[in-house]
Structure formats: C-alpha cells, structure tokens
N, C-alpha and C. Protein backbone atom coordinates (compact mmCIF):
# COMPACT_ATOMS: atom_id res chain seq x y z
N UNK A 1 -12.63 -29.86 -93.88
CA UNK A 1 -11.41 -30.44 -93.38
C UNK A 1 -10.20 -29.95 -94.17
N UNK A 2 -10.31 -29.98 -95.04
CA UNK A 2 -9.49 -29.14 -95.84
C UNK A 2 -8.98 -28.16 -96.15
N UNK A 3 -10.03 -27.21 -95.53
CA UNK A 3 -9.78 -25.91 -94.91
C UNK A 3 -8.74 -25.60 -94.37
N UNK A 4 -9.07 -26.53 -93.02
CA UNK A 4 -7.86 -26.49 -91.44
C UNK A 4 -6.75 -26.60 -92.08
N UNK A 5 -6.27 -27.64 -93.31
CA UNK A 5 -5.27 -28.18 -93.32
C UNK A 5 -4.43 -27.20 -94.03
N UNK A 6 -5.09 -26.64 -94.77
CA UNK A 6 -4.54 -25.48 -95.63
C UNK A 6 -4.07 -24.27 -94.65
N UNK A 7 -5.08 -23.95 -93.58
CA UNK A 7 -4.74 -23.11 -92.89
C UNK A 7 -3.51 -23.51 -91.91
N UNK A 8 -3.59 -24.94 -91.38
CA UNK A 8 -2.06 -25.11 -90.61
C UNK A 8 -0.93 -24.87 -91.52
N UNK A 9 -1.21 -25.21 -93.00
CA UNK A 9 0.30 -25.06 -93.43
C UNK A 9 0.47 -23.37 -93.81
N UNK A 10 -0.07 -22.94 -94.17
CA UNK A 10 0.05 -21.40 -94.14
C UNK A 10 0.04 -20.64 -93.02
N UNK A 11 -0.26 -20.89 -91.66
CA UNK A 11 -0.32 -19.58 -90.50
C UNK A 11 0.33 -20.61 -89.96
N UNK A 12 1.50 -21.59 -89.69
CA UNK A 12 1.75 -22.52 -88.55
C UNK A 12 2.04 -21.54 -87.54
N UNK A 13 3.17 -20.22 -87.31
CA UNK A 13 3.03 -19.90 -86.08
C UNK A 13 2.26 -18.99 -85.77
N UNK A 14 1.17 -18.23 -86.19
CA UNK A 14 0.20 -17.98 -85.83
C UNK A 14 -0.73 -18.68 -85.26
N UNK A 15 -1.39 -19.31 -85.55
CA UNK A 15 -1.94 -20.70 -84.70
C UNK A 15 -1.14 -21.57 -83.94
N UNK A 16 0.08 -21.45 -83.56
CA UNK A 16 0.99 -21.68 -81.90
C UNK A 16 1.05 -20.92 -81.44
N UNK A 17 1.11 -19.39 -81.61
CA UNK A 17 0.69 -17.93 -80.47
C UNK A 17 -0.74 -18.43 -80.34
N UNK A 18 -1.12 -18.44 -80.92
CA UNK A 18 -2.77 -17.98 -80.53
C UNK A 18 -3.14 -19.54 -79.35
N UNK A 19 -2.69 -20.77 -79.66
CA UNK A 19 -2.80 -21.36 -78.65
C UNK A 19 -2.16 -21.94 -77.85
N UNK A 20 -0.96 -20.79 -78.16
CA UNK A 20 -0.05 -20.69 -76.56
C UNK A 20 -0.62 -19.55 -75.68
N UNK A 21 -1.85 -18.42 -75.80
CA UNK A 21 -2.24 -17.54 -75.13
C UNK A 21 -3.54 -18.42 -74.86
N UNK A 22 -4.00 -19.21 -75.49
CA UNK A 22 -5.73 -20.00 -75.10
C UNK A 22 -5.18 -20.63 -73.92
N UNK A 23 -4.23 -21.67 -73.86
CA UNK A 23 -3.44 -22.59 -73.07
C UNK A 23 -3.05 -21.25 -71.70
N UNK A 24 -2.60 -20.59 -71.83
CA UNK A 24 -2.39 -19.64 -70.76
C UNK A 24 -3.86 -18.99 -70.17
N UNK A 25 -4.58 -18.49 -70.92
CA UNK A 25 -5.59 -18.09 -70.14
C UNK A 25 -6.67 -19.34 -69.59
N UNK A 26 -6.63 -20.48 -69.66
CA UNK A 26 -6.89 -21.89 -69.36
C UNK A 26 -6.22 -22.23 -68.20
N UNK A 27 -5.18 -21.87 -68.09
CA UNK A 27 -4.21 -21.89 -66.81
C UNK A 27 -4.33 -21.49 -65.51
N UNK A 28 -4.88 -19.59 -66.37
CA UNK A 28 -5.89 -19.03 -65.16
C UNK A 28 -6.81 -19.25 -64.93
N UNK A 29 -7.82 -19.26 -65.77
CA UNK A 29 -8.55 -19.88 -64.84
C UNK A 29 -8.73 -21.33 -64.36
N UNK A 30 -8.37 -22.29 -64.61
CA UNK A 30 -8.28 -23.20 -64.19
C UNK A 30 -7.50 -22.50 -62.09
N UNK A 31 -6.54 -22.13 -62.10
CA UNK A 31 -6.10 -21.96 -60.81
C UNK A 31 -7.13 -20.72 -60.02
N UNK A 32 -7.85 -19.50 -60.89
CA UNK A 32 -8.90 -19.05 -60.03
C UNK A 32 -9.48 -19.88 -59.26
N UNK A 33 -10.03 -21.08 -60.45
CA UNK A 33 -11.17 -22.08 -59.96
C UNK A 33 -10.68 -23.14 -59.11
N UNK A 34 -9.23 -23.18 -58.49
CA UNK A 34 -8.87 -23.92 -57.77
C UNK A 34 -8.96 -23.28 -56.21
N UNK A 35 -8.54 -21.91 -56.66
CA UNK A 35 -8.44 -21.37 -55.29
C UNK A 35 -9.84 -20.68 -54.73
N UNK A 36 -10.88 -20.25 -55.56
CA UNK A 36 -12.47 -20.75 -55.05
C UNK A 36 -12.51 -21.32 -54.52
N UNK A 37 -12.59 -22.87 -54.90
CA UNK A 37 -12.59 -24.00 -54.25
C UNK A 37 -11.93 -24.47 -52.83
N UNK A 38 -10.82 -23.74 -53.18
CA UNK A 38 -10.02 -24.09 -51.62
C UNK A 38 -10.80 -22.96 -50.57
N UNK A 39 -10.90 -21.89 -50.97
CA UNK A 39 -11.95 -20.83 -50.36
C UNK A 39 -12.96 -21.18 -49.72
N UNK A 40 -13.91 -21.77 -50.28
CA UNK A 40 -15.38 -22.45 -50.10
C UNK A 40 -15.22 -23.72 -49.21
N UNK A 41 -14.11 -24.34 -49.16
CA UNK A 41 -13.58 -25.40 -48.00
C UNK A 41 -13.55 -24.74 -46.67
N UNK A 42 -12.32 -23.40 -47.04
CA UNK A 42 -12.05 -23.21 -45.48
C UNK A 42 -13.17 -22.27 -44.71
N UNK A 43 -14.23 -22.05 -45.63
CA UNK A 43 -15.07 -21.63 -44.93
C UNK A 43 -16.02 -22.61 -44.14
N UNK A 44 -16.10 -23.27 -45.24
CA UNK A 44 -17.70 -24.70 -44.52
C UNK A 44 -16.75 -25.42 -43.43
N UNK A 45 -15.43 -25.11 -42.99
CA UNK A 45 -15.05 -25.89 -42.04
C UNK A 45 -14.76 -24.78 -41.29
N UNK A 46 -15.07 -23.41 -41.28
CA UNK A 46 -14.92 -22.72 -40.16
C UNK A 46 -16.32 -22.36 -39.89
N UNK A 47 -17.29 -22.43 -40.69
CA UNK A 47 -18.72 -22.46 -40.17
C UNK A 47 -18.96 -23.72 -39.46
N UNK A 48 -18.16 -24.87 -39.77
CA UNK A 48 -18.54 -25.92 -38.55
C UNK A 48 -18.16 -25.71 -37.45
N UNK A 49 -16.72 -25.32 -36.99
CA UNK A 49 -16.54 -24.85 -36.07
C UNK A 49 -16.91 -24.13 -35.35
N UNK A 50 -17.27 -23.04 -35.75
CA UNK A 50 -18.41 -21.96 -35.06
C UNK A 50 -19.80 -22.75 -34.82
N UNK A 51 -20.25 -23.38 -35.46
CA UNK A 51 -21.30 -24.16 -35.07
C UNK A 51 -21.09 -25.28 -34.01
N UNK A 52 -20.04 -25.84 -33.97
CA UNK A 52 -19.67 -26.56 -32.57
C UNK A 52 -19.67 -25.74 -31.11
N UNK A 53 -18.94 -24.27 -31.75
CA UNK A 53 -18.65 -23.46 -30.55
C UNK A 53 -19.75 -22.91 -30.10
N UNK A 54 -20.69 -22.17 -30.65
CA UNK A 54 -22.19 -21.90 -30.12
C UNK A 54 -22.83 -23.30 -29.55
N UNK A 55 -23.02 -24.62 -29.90
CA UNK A 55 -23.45 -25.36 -29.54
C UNK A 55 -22.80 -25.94 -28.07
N UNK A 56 -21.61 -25.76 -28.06
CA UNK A 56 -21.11 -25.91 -26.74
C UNK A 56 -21.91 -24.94 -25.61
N UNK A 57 -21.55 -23.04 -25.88
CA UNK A 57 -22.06 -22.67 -24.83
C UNK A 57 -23.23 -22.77 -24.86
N UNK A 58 -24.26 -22.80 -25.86
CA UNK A 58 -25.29 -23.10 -25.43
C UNK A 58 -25.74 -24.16 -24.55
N UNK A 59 -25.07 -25.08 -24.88
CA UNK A 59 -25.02 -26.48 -23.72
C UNK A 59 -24.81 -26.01 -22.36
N UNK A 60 -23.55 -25.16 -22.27
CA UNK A 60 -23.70 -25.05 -21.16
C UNK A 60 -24.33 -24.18 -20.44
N UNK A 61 -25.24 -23.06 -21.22
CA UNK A 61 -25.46 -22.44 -20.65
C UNK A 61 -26.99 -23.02 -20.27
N UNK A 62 -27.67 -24.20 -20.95
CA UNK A 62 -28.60 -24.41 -20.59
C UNK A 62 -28.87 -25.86 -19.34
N UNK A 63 -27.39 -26.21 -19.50
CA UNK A 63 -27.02 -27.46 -18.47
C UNK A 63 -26.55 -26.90 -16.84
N UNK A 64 -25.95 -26.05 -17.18
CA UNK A 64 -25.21 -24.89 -15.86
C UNK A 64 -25.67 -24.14 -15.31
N UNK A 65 -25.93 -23.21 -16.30
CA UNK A 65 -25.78 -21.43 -15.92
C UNK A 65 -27.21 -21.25 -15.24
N UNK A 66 -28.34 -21.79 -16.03
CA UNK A 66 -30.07 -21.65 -15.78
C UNK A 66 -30.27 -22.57 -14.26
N UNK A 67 -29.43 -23.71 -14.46
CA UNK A 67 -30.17 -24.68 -13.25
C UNK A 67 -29.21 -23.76 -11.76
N UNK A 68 -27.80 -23.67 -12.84
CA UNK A 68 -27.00 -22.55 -10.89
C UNK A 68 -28.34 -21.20 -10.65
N UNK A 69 -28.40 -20.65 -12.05
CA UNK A 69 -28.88 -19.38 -11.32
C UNK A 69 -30.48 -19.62 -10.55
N UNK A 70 -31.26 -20.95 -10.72
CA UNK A 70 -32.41 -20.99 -9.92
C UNK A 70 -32.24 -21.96 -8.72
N UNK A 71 -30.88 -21.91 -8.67
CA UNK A 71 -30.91 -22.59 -7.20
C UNK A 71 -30.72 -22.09 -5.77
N UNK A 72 -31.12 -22.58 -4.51
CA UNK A 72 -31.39 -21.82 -3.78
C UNK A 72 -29.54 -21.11 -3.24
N UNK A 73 -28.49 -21.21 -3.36
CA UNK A 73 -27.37 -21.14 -3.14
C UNK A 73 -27.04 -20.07 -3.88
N UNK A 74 -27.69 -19.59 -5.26
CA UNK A 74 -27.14 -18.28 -6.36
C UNK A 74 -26.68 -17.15 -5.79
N UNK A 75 -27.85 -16.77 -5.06
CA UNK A 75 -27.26 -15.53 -4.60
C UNK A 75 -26.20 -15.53 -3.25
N UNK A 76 -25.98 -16.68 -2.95
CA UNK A 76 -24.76 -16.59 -2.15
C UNK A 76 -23.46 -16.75 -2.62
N UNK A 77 -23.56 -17.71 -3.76
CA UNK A 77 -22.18 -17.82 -4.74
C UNK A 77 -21.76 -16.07 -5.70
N UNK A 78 -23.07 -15.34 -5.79
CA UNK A 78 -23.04 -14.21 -6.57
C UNK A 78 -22.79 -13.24 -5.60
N UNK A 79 -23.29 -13.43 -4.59
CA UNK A 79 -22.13 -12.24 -3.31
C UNK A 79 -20.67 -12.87 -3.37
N UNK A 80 -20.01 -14.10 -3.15
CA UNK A 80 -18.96 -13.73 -3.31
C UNK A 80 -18.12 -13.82 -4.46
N UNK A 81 -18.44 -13.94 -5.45
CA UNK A 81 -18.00 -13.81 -6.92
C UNK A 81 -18.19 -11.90 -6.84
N UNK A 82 -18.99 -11.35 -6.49
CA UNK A 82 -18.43 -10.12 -6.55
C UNK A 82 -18.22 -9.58 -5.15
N UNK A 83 -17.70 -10.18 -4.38
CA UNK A 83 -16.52 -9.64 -3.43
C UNK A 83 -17.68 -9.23 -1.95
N UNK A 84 -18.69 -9.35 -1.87
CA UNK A 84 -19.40 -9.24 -1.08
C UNK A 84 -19.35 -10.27 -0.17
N UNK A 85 -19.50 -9.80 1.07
CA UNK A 85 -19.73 -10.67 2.41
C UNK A 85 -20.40 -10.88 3.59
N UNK A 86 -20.85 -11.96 3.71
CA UNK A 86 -21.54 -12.16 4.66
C UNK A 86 -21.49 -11.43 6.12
N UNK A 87 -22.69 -10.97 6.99
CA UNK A 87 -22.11 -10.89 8.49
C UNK A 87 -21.05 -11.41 9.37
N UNK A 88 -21.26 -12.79 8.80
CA UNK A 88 -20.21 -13.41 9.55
C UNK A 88 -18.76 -14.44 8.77
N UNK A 89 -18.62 -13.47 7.83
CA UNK A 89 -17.23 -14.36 7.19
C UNK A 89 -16.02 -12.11 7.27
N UNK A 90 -14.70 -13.47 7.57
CA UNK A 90 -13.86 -12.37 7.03
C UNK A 90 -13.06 -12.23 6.15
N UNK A 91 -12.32 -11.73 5.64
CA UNK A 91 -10.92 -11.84 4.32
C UNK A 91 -10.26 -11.90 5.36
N UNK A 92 -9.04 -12.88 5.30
CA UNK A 92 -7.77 -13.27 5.66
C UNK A 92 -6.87 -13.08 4.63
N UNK A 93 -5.84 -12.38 4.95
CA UNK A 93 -4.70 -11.95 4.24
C UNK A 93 -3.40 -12.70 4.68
N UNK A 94 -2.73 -13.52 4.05
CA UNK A 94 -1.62 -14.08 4.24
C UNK A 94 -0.64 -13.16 3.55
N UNK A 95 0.39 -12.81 4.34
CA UNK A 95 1.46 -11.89 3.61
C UNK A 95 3.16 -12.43 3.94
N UNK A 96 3.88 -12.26 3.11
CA UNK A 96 5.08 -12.83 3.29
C UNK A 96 5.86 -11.74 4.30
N UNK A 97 6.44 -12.14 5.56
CA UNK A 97 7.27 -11.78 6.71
C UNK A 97 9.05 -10.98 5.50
N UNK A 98 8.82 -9.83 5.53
CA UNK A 98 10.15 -9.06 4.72
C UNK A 98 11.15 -9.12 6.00
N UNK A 99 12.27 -9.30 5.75
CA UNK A 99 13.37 -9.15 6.53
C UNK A 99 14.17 -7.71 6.44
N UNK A 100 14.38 -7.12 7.57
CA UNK A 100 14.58 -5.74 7.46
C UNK A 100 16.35 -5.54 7.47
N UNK A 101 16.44 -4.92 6.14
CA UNK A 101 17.62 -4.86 6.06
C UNK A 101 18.42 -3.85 6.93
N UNK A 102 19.71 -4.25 7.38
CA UNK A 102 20.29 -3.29 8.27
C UNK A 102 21.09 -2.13 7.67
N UNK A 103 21.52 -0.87 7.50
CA UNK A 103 22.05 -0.04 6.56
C UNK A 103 23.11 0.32 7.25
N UNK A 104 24.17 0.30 6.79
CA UNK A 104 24.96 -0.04 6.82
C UNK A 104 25.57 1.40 6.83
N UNK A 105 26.34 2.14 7.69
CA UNK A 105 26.54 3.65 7.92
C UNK A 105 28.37 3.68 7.90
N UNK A 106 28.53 4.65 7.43
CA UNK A 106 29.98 4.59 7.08
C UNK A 106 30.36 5.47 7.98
N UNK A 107 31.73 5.09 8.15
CA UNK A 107 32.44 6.12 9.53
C UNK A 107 33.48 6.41 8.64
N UNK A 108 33.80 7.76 9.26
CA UNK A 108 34.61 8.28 8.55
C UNK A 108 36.28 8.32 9.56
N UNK A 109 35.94 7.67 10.52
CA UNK A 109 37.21 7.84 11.29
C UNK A 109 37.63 6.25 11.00
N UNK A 110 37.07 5.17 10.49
CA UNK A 110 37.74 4.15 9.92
C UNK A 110 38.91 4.37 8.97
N UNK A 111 38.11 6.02 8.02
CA UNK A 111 39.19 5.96 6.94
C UNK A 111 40.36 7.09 7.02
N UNK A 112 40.99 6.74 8.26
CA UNK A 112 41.58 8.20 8.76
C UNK A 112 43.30 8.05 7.44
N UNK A 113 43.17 6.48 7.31
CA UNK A 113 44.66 6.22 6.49
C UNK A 113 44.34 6.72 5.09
N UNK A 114 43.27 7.03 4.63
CA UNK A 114 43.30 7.74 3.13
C UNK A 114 44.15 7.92 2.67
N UNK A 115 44.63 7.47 1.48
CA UNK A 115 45.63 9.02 0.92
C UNK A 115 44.94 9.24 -0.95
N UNK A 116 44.75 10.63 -1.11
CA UNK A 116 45.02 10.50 -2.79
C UNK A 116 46.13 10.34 -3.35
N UNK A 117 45.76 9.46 -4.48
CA UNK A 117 46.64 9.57 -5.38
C UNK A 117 46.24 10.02 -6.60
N UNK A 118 45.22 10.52 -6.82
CA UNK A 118 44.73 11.61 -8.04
C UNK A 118 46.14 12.06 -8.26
N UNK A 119 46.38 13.08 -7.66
CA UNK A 119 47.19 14.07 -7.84
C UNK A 119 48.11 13.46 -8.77
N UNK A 120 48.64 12.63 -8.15
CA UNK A 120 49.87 11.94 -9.22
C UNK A 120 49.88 11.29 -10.39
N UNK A 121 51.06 11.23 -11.15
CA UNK A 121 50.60 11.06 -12.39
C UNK A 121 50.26 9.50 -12.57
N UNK A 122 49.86 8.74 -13.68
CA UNK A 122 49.35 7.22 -13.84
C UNK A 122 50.42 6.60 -13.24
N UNK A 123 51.82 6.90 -13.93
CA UNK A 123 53.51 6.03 -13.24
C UNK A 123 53.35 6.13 -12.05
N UNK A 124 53.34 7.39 -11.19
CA UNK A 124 53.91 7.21 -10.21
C UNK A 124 52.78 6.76 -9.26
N UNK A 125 51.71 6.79 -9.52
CA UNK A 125 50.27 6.25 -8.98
C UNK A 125 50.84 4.81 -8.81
N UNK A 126 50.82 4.42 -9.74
CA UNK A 126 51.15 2.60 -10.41
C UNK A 126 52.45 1.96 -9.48
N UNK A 127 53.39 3.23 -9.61
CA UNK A 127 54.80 2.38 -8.48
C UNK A 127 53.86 2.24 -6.91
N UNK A 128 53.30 3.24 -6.70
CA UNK A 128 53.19 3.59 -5.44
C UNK A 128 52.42 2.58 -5.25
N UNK A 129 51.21 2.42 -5.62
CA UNK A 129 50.32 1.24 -5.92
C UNK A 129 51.35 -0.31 -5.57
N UNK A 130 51.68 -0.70 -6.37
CA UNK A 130 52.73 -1.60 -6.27
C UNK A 130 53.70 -1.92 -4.95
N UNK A 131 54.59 -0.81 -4.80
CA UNK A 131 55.08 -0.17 -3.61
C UNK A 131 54.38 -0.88 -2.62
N UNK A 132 52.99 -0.83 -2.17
CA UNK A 132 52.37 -0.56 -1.01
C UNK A 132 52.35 -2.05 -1.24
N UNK A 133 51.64 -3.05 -2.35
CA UNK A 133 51.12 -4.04 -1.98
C UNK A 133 52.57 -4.46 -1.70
N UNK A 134 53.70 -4.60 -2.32
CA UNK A 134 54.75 -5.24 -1.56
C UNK A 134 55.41 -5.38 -0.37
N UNK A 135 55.50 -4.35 0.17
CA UNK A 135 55.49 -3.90 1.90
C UNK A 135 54.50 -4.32 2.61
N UNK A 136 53.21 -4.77 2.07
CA UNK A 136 52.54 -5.37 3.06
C UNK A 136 52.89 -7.04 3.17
C-alpha cells in the first residue's frame, strides 16, 4: 500500500494520462459492444419477419394454391389467366368515340388587306400601328 502511495505522489500526471487513455479505450469498447448489440436485435427481428413472411405464403399456398389447382374449374381459370379462350366466349373491346377535329384551311383571299410593315422602321411602324387603331 505504500507503494501506490509513493507512486501517486511522484508520477501524479503520468498516472492521469495513462488513465485518461484506459478510460478512452473503455469508451470504445464499451460503444463497439453497444452497437453489436443493437446489430444482433435488428437482425432477430428481421429473421422474425421473414419467418412470418414464409409462413404466410406457405399458408397460402397450402390453403389456396393446392386445393384451386385440384379442382375441377383449374384449367378453365388457367386458360383465361393466360388469355386463352373458349369456343364459345369473345373479347369485347370498349373504346372511347374520338371526335374528329375539323382543320381549319386558310384562304388567302380573306387576306387580300395585308400590308407589311417590316419594311418600316420601329417609329414609323408604331405611328402607323396607332394611326390605324384610331381611325377605326
């Protein structure tokens, strides 16, 4: 005991590094071993899940699928699940009625009043412009 005591008063901060790095590597792993842990959770609850989900189709496939496919009706539900048909059935097609648009053809003797005004410059475009709507 006497030892220690001698040794705290002679190395004091040597022995606070040394277990300020113990305390740190304690830290890590302590949080490795947390996040293992959280690891090993989200698995055993996604292996349950998967174990629900196989147990479902298996349900159904042994409640459904086995008793449809030995019944006397299978192979008539399996012709038309793949598009096959009987002698006496037909496909009916319902289609929506398009309205036919009329096109609309331009005459050129409507536009016998043309005039350019390219030619002229923006001003006198702009009076003329003006000009016209006022006279009307």
């Amino acid at each position: 005991m006497d030892y220690i005591y001698i040794l705290l008063r002679k190395y004091p901060n040597r022995i606070k590094y040394w277990l300020l790095i113990a305390s740190l590597f304690a830290m890590i792993f302590a949080i490795k071993t947390y996040v293992n842990y959280l690891s090993i959770e989200e698995a055993i609850t996604n292996a349950i899940i998967e174990k629900h989900i196989i147990s479902n189709q298996l349900a159904f496939t042994q409640n459904f699928i086995i008793p449809y496919e030995k019944s006397e009706y299978a192979s008539y539900f399996l012709q038309h699940e793949n598009n096959m048909l009987l002698s006496n059935e037909f496909i009916i097609k319902f289609e929506e009625m398009q309205k036919k648009q009329e096109i609309n053809t331009w005459n050129i003797n409507s536009y016998t009043n043309f005039e350019w005004t390219q030619t002229l410059s923006n001003k006198k475009s702009w009076k003329k412009f003006i000009l016209e709507k006022f006279n009307e």
